[in-house]
C-alpha atoms as a PDB file:
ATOM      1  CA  UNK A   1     147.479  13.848 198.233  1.00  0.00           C
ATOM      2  CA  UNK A   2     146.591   9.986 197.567  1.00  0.00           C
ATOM      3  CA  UNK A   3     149.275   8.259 194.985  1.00  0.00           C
ATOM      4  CA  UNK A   4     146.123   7.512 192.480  1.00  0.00           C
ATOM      5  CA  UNK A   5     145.593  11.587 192.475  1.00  0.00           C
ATOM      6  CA  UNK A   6     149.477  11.628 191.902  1.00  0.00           C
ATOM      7  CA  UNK A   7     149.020   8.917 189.099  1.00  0.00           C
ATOM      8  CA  UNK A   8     146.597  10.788 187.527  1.00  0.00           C
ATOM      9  CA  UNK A   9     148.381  14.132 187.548  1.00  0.00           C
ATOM     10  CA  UNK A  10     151.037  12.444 186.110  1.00  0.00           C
ATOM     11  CA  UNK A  11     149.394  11.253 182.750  1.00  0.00           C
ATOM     12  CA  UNK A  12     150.359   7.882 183.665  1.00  0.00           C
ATOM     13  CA  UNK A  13     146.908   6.151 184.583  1.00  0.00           C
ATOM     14  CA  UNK A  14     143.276   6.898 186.053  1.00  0.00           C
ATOM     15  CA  UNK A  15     141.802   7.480 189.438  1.00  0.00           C
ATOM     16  CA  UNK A  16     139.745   5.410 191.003  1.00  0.00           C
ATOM     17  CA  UNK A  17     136.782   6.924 190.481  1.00  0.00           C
ATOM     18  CA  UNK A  18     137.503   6.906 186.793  1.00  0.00           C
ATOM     19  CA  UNK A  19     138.795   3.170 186.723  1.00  0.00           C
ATOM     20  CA  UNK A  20     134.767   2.423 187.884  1.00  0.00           C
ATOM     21  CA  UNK A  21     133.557   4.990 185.264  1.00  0.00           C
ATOM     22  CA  UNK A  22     135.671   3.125 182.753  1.00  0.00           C
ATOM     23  CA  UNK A  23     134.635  -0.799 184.380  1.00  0.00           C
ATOM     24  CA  UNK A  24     130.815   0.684 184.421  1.00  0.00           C
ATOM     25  CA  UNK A  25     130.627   1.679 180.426  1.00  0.00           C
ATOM     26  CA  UNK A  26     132.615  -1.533 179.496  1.00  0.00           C
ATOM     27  CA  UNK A  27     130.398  -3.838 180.756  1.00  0.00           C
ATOM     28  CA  UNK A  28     127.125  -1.686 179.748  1.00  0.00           C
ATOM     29  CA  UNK A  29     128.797  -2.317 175.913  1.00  0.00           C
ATOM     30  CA  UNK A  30     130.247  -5.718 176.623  1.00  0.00           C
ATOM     31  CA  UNK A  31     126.390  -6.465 177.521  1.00  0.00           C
ATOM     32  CA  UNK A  32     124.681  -5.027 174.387  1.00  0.00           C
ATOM     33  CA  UNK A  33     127.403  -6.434 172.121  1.00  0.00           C
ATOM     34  CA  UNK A  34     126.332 -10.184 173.700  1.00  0.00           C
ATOM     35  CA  UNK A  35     122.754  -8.980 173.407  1.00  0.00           C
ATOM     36  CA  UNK A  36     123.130  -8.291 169.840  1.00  0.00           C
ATOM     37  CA  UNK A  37     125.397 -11.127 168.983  1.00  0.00           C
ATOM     38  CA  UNK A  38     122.463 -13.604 170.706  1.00  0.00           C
ATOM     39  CA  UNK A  39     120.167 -11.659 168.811  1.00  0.00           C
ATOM     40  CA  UNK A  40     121.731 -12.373 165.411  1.00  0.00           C
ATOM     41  CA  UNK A  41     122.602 -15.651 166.155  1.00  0.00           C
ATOM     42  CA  UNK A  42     118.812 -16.034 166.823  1.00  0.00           C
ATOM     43  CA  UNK A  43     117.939 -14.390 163.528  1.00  0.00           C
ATOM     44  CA  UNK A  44     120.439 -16.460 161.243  1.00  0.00           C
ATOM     45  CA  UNK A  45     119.027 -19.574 162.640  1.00  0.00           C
ATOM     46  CA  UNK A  46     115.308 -18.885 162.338  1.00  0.00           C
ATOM     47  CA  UNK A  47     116.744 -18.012 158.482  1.00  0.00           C
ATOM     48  CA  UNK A  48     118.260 -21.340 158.258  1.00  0.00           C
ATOM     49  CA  UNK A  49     115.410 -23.279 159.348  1.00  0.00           C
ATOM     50  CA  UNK A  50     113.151 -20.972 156.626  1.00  0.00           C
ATOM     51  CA  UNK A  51     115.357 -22.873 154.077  1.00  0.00           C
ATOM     52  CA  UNK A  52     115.568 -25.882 155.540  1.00  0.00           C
ATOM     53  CA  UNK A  53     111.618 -25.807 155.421  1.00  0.00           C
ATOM     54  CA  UNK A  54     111.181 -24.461 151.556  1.00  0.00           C
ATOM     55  CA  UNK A  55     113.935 -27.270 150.817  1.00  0.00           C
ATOM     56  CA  UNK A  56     112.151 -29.756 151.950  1.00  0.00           C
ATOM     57  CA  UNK A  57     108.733 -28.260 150.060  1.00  0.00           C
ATOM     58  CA  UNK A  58     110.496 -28.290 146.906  1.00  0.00           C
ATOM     59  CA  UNK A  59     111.694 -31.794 147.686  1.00  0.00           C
ATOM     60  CA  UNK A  60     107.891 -32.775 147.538  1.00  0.00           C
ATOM     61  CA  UNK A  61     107.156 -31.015 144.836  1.00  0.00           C
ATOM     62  CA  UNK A  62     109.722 -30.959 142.353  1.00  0.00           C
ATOM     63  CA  UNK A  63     111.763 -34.084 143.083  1.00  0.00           C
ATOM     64  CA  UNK A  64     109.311 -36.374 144.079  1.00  0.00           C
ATOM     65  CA  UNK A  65     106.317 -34.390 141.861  1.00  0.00           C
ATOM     66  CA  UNK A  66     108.481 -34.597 138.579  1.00  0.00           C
ATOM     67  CA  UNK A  67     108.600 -38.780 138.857  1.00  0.00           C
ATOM     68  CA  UNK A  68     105.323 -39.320 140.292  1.00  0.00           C
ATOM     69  CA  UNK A  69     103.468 -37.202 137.320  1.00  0.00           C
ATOM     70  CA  UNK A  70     105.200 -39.505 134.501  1.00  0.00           C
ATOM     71  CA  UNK A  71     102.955 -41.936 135.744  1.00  0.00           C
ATOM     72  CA  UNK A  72      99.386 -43.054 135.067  1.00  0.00           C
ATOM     73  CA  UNK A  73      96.931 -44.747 137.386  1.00  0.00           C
ATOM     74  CA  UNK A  74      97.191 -48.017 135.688  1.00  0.00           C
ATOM     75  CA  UNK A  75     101.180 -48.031 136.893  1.00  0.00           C
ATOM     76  CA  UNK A  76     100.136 -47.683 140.390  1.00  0.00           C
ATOM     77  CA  UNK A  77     101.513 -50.324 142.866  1.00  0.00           C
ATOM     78  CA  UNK A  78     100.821 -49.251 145.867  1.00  0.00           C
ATOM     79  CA  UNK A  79      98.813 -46.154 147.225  1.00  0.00           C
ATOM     80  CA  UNK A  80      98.183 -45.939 150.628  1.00  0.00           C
ATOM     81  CA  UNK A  81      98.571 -42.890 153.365  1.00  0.00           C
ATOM     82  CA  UNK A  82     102.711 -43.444 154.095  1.00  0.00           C
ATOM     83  CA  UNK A  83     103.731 -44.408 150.859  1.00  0.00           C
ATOM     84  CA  UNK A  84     102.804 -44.304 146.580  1.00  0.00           C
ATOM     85  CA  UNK A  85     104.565 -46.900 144.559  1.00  0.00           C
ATOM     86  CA  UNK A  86     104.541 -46.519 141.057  1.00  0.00           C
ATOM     87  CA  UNK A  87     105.949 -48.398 138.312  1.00  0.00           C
ATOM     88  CA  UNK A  88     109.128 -45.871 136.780  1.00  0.00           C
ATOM     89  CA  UNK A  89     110.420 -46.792 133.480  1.00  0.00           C
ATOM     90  CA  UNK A  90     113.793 -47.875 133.107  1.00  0.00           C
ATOM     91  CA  UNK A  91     113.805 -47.959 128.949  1.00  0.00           C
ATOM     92  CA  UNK A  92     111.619 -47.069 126.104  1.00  0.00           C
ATOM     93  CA  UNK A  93     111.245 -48.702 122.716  1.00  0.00           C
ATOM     94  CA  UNK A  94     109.301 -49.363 119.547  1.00  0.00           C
ATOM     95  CA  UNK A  95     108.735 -52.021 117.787  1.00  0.00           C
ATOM     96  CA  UNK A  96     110.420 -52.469 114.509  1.00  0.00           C
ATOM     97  CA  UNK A  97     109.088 -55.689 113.707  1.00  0.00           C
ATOM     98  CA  UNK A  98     108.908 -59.848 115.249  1.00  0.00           C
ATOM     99  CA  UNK A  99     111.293 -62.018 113.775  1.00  0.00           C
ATOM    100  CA  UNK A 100     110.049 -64.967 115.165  1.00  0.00           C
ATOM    101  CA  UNK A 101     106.748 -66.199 117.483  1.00  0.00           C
ATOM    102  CA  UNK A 102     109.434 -65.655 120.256  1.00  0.00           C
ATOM    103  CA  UNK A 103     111.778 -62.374 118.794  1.00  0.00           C
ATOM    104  CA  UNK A 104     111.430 -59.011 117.822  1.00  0.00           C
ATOM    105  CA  UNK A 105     113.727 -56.434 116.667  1.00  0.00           C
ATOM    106  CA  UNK A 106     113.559 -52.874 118.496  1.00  0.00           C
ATOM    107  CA  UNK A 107     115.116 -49.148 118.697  1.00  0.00           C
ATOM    108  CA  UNK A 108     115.318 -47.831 122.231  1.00  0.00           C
ATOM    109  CA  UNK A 109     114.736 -44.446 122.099  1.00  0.00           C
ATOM    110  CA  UNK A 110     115.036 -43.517 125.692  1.00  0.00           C
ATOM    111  CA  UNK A 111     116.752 -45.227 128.772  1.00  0.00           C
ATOM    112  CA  UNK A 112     117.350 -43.546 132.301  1.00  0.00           C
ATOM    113  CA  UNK A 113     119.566 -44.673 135.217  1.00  0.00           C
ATOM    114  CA  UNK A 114     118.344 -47.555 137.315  1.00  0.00           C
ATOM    115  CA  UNK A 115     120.047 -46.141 140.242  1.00  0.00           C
ATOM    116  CA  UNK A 116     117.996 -47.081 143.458  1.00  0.00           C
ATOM    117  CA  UNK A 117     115.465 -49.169 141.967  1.00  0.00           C
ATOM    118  CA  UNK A 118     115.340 -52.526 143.731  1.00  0.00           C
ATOM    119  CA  UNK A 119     116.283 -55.316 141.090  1.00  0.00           C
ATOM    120  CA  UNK A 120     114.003 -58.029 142.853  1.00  0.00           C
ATOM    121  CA  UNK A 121     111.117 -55.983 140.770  1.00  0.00           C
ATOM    122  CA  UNK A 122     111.115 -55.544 137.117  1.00  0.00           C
ATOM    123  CA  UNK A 123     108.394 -55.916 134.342  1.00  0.00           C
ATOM    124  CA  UNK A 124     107.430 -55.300 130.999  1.00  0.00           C
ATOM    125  CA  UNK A 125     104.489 -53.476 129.475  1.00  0.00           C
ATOM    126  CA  UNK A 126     103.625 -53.227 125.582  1.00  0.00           C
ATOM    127  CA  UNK A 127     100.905 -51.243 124.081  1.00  0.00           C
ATOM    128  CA  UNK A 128      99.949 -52.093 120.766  1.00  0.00           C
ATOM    129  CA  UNK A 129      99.240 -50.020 117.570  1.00  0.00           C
ATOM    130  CA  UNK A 130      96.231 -47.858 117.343  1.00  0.00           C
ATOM    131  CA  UNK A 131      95.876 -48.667 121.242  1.00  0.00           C
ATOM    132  CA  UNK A 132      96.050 -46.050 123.838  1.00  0.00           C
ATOM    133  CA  UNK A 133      95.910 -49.207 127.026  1.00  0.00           C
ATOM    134  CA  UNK A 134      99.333 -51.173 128.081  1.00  0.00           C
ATOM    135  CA  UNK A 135      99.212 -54.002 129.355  1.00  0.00           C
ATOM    136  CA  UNK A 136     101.767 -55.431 131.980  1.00  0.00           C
ATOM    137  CA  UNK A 137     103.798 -58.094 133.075  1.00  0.00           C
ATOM    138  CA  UNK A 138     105.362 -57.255 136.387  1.00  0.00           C
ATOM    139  CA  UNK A 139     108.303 -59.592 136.975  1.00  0.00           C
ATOM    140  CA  UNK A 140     108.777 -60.230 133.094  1.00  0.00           C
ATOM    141  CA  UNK A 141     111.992 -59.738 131.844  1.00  0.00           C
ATOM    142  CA  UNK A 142     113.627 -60.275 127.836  1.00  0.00           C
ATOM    143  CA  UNK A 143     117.144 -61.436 126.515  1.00  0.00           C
ATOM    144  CA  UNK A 144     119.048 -59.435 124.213  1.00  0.00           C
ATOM    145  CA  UNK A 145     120.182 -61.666 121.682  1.00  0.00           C
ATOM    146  CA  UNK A 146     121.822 -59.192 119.302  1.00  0.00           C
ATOM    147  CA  UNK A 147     123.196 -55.849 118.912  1.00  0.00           C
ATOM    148  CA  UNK A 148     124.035 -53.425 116.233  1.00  0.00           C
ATOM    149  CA  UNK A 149     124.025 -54.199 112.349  1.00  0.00           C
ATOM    150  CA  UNK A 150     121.161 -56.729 112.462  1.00  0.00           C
ATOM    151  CA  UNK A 151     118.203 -55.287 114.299  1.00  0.00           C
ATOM    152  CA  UNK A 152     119.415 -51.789 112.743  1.00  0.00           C
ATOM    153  CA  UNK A 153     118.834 -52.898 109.446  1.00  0.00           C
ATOM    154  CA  UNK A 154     115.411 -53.922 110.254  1.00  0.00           C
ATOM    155  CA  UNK A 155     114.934 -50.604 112.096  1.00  0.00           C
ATOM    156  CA  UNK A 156     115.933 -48.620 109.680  1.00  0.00           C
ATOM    157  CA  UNK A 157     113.814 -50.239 107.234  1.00  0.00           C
ATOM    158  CA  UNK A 158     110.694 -49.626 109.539  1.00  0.00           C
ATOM    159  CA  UNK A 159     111.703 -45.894 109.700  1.00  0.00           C
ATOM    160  CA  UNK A 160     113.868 -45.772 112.726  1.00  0.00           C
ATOM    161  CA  UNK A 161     116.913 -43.734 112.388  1.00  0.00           C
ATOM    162  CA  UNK A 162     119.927 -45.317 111.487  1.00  0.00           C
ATOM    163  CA  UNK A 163     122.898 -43.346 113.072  1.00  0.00           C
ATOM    164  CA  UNK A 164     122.347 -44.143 116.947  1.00  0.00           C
ATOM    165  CA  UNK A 165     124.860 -46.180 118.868  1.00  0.00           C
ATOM    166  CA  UNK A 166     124.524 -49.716 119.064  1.00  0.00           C
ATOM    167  CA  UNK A 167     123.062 -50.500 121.984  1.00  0.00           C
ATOM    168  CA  UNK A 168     119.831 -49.131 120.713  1.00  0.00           C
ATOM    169  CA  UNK A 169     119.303 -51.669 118.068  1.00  0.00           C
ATOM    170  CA  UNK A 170     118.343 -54.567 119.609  1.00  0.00           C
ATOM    171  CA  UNK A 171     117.044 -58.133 118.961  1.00  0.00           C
ATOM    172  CA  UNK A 172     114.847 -59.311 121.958  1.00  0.00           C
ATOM    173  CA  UNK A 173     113.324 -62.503 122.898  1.00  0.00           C
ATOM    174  CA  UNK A 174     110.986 -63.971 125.874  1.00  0.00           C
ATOM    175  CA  UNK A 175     108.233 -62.303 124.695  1.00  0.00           C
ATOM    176  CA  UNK A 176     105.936 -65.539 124.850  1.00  0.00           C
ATOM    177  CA  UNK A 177     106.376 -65.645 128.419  1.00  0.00           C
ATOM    178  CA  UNK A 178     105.450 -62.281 129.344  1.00  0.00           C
ATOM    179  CA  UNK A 179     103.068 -61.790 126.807  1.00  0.00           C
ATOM    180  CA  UNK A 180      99.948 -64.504 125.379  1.00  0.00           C
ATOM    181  CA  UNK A 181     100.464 -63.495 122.149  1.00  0.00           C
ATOM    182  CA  UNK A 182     103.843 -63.768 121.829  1.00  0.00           C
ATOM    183  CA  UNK A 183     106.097 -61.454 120.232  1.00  0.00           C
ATOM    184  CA  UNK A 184     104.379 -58.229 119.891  1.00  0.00           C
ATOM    185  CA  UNK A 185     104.109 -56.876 116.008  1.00  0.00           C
ATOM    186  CA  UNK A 186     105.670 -53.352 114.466  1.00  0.00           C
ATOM    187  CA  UNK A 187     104.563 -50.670 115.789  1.00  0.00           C
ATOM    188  CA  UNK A 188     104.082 -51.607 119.249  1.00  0.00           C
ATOM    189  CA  UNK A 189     105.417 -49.432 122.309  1.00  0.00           C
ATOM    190  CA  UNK A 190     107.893 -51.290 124.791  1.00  0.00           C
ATOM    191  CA  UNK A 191     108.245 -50.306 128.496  1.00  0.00           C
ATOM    192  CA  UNK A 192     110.797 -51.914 130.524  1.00  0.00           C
ATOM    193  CA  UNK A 193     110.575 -50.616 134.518  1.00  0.00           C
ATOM    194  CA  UNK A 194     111.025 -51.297 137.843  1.00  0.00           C
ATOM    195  CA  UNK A 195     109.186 -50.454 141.331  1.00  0.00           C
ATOM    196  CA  UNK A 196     109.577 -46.628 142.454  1.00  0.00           C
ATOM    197  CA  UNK A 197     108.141 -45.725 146.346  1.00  0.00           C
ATOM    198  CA  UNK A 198     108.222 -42.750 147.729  1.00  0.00           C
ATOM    199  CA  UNK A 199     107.264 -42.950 151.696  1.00  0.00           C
ATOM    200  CA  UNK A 200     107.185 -41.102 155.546  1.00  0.00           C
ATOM    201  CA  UNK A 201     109.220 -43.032 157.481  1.00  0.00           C
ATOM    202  CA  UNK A 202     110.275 -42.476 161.117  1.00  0.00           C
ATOM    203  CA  UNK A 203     113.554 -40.119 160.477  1.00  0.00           C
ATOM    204  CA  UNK A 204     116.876 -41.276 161.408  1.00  0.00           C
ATOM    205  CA  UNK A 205     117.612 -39.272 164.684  1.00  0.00           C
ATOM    206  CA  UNK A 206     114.076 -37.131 164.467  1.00  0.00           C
ATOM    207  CA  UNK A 207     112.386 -36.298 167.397  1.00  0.00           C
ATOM    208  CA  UNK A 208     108.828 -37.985 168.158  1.00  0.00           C
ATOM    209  CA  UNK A 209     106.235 -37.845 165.144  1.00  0.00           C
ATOM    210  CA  UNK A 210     108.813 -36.951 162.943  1.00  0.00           C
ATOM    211  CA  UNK A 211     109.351 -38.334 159.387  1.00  0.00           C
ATOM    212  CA  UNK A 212     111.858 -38.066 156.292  1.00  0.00           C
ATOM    213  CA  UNK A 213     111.165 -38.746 152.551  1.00  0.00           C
ATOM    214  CA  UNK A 214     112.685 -41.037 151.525  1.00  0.00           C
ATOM    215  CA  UNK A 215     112.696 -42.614 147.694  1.00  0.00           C
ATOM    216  CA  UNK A 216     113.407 -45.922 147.827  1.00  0.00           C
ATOM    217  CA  UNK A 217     115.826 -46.274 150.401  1.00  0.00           C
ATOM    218  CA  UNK A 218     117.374 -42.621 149.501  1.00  0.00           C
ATOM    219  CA  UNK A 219     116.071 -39.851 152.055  1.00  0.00           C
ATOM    220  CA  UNK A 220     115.262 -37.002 150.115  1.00  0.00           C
ATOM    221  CA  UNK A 221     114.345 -34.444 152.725  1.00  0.00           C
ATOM    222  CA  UNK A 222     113.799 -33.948 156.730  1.00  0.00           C
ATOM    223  CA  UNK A 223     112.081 -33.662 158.926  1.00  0.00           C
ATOM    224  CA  UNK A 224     108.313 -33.714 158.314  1.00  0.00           C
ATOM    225  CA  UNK A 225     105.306 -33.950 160.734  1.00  0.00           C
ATOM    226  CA  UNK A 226     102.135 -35.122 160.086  1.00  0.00           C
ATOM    227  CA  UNK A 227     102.806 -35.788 156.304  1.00  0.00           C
ATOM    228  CA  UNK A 228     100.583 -37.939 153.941  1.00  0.00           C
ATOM    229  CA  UNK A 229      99.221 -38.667 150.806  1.00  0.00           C
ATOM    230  CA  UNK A 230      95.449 -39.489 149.801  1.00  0.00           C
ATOM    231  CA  UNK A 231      94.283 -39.911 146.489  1.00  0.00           C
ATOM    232  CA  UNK A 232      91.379 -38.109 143.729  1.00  0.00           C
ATOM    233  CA  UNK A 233      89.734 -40.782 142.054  1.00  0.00           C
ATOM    234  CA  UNK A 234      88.181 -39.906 138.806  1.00  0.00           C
ATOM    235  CA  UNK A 235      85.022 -39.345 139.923  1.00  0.00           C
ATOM    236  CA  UNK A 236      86.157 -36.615 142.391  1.00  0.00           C
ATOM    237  CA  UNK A 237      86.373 -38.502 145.366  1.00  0.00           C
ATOM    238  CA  UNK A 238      89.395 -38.476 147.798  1.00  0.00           C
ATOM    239  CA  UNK A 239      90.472 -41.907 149.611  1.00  0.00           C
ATOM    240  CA  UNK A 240      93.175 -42.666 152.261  1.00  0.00           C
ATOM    241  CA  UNK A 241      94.213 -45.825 150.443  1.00  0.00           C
ATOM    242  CA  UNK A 242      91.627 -46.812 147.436  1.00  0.00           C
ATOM    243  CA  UNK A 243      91.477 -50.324 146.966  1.00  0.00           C
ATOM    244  CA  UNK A 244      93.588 -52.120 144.439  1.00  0.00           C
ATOM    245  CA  UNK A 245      91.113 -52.205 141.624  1.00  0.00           C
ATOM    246  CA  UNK A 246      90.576 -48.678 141.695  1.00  0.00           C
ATOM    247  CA  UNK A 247      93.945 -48.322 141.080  1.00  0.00           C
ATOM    248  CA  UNK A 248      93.559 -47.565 137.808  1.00  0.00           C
ATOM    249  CA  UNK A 249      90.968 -44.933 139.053  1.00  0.00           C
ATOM    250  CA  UNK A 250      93.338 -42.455 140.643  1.00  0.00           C
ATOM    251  CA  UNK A 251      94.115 -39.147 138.810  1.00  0.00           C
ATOM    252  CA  UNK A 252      95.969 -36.738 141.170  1.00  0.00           C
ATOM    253  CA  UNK A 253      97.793 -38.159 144.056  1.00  0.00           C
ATOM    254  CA  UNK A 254      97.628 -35.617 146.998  1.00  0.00           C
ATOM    255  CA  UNK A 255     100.254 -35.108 149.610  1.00  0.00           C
ATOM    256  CA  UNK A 256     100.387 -32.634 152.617  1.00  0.00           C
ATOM    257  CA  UNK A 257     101.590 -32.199 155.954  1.00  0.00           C
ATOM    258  CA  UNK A 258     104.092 -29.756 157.739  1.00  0.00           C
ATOM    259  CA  UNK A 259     107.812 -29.196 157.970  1.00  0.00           C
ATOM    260  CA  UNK A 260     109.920 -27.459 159.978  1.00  0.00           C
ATOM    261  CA  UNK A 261     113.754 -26.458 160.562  1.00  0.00           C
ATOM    262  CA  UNK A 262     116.165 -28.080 163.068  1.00  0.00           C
ATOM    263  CA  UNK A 263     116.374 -25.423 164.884  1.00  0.00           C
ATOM    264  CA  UNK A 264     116.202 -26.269 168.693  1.00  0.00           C
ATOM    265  CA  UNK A 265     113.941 -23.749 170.296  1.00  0.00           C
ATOM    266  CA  UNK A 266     110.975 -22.530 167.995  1.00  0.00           C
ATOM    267  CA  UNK A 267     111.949 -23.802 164.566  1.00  0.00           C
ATOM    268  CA  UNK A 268     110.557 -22.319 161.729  1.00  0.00           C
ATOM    269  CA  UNK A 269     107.360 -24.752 160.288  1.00  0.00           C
ATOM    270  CA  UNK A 270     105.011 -24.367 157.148  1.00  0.00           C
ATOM    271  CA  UNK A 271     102.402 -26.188 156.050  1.00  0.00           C
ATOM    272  CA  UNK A 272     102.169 -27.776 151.880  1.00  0.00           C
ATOM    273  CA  UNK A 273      99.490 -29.009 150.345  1.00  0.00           C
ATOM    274  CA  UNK A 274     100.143 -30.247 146.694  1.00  0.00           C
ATOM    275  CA  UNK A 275      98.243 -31.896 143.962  1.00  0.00           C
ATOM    276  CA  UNK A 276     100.253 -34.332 141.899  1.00  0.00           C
ATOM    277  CA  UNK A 277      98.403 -34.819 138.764  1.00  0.00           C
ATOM    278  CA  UNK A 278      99.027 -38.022 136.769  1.00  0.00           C
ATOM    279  CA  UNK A 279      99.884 -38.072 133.478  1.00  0.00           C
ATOM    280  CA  UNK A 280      96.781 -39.066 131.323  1.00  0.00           C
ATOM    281  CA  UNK A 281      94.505 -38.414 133.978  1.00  0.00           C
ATOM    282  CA  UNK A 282      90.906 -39.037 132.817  1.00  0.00           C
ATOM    283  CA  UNK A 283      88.312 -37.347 135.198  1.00  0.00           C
ATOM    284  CA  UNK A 284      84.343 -37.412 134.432  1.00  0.00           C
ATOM    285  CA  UNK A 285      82.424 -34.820 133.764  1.00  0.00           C
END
């Protein structure tokens, strides 16, 4: 009798035999344990790059969609297949009435964060009462010359409410250099904005052919491939890049393309294909 029979009879361990049984079924599970691991692993990632993908839709859409429809085709700056620049407003404001050939009084009634809009651009557009057109003076800039009791008390007057902070009340002037005529009279509707683009550019660490979006010099979303915009002119036609004095022409700015996860082998890629349509878009008939 061998000592592993004598083991065995023992209660104290296994024979050789079923040592190899035992060795056999261990690696048989060991081996569809790593098989299902991989195959998870596998499944999580092709998830991951799903969202990775939508995020980067919704990027173009709402993020970049909700800016780009505030503005018309007259505040176009640039529109060409990597990039739209549009003119985003920094402050609102009405009229309450000129004080001077130079000065008028006004009540902001809506400001928004500057954040990531270059300061080498600003400008200044007025549109004047019973007129639907604005005209613009891109690199025109006022002076505040007072705050508070004065201009509110002219505001007020004109019908502007009377209980908002300070800073909304203002007295401007450098009107005559922006605009021919001069300080603008009550009534009038005040812009004050700077440049906005929102590009492709080659992504930071991307593979070939890929791009990010970036706004300004913020990147919204990566990585794209093969992503552009074109524009709808008025009357219906689509152009690459429409010269500058059709401009004014554009009604929908479209952008499409494909993006995909980051996934190493076969990452998960869809295709978009949005229309952007610009806020008082006039098309013909």
């Amino acid at each position: 009798m061998t000592a592993w029979a004598l083991i065995s009879r023992n209660g104290t361990g296994f024979s050789l035999p079923e040592l190899l049984i035992a060795l056999t079924v261990g690696a048989v599970v060991g081996s569809a344990l790593i098989s299902i691991i991989r195959s998870q692993s596998a499944y999580y990632t092709r998830q991951e790059d799903a969202v990775i993908a939508q995020q980067n839709i919704r990027a173009v859409y709402d993020l970049m969609g909700a800016e780009v429809r505030l503005a018309s085709g007259a505040d176009l700056l640039l529109a060409v297949p990597d990039s739209v620049a549009i003119r985003s407003d920094v402050s609102r404001a009405v009229v309450c009435d000129s004080t001077g050939p130079d000065e008028a009084s006004v009540f902001v009634y809506d400001s928004v964060s500057a954040a990531n809009l270059p300061s080498g651009f600003r400008g200044l557009a007025i549109s004047l009462p019973m007129d639907s057109t604005w005209s613009y003076a891109d690199g025109g800039s006022l002076t505040v010359l007072d705050t508070g009791n004065g201009p509110r008390a002219i505001c007020a007057i004109a019908g502007a409410p009377s209980t908002a902070s300070d800073d909304r009340y203002r007295r401007l002037s450098g009107f005559q250099a922006a605009f021919s005529r001069g300080a603008p009279p009550r009534g009038t509707l005040l812009r004050a904005y700077g440049r906005l683009t929102f590009s492709f550019t080659s992504s930071i660490g991307g593979g070939p052919g890929q791009s990010s979006l970036r706004r300004n010099s913020q990147e919204l979303a990566a990585p794209f491939g093969g992503a552009a915009f074109s524009y709808r002119l008025s009357d219906g036609s689509v152009a690459a890049m429409p010269t500058s004095g059709r401009l004014p022409d554009v009604v929908e700015v479209l952008v499409s393309g494909m993006t995909f996860g980051t996934g190493a082998t076969a990452p998960h890629m869809r295709s978009f294909n949005h229309r952007l349509v610009l806020r008082n878009a006039i098309r013909s008939p």
